[in-house]
C-alpha atoms as a PDB file:
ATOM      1  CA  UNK A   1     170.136  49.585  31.989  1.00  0.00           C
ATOM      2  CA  UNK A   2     171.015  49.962  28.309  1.00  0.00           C
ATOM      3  CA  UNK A   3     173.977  47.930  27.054  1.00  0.00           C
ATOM      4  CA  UNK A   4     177.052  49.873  25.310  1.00  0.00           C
ATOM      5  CA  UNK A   5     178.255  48.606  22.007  1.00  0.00           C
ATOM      6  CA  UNK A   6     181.852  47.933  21.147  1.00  0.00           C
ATOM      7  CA  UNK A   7     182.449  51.599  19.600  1.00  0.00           C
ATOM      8  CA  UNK A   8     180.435  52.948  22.523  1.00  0.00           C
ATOM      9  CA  UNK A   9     182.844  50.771  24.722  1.00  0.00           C
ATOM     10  CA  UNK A  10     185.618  52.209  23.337  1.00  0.00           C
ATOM     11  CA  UNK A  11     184.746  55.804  23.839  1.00  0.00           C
ATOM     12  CA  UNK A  12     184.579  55.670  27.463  1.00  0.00           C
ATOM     13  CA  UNK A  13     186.960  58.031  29.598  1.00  0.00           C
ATOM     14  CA  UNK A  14     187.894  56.901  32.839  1.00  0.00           C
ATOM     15  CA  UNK A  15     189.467  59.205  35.251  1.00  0.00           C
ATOM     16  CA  UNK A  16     192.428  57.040  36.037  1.00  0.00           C
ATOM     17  CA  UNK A  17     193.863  57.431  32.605  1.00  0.00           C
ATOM     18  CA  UNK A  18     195.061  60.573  33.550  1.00  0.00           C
ATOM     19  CA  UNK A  19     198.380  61.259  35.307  1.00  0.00           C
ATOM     20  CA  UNK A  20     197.941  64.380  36.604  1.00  0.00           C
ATOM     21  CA  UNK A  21     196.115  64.309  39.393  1.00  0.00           C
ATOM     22  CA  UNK A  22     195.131  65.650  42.711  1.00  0.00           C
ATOM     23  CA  UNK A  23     196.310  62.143  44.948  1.00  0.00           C
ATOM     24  CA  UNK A  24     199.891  62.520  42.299  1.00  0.00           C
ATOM     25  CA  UNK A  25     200.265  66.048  43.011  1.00  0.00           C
ATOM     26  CA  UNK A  26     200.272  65.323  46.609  1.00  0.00           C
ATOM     27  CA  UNK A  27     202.400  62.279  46.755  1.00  0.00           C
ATOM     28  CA  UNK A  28     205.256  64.715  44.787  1.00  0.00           C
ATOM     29  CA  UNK A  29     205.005  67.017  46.838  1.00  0.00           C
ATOM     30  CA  UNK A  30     205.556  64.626  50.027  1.00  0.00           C
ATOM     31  CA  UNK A  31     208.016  62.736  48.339  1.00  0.00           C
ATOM     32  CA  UNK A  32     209.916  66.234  47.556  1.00  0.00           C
ATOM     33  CA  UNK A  33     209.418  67.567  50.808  1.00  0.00           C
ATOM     34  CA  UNK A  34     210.784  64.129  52.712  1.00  0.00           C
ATOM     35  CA  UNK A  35     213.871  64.028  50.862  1.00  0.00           C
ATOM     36  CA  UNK A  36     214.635  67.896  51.549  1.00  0.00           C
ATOM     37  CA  UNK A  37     213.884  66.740  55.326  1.00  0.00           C
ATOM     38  CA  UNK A  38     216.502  63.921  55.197  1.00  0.00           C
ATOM     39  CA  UNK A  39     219.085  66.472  53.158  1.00  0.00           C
ATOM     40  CA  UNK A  40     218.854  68.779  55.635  1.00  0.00           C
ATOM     41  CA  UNK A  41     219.357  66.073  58.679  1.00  0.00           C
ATOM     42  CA  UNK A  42     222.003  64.385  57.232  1.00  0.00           C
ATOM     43  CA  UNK A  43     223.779  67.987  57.066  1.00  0.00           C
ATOM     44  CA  UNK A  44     223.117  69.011  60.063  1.00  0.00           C
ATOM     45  CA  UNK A  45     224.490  65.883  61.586  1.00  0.00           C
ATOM     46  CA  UNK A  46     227.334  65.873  59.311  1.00  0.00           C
ATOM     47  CA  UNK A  47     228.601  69.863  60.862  1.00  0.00           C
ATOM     48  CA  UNK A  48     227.846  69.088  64.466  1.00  0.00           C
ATOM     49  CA  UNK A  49     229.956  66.143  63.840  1.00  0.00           C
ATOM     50  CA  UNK A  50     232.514  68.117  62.319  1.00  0.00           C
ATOM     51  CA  UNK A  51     232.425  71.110  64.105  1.00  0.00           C
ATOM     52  CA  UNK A  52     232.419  68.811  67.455  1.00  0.00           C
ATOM     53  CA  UNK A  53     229.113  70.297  68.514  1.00  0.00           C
ATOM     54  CA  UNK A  54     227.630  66.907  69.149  1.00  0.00           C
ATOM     55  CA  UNK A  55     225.254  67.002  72.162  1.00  0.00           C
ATOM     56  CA  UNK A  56     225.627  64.441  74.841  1.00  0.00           C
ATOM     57  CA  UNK A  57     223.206  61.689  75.772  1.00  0.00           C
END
């Protein structure tokens, strides 16, 4: 295996420098999706409550 010099070193591109991403993308898009999930809920709950609508146990 041939060894890189400094400048050679330096040149080097990893794929983890970059932000956007596949794995990112996804994780937004969860993230985004969960906190719609727990708007919604929390409204819901918040008109049956309101409304009186709340179903018994």
């Amino acid at each position: 295996m041939k060894e890189l010099s400094k400048k050679e070193l330096l040149n080097i591109d990893g794929g983890t420098s970059n932000l956007l991403t596949t794995a990112f993308f996804n994780a937004l898009t969860k993230a985004i999706s969960t906190i719609l999930d727990l708007g919604r809920s929390f409204g819901t709950a918040i008109r049956s409550s309101i409304s009186g609508n709340v179903c018994p146990f």
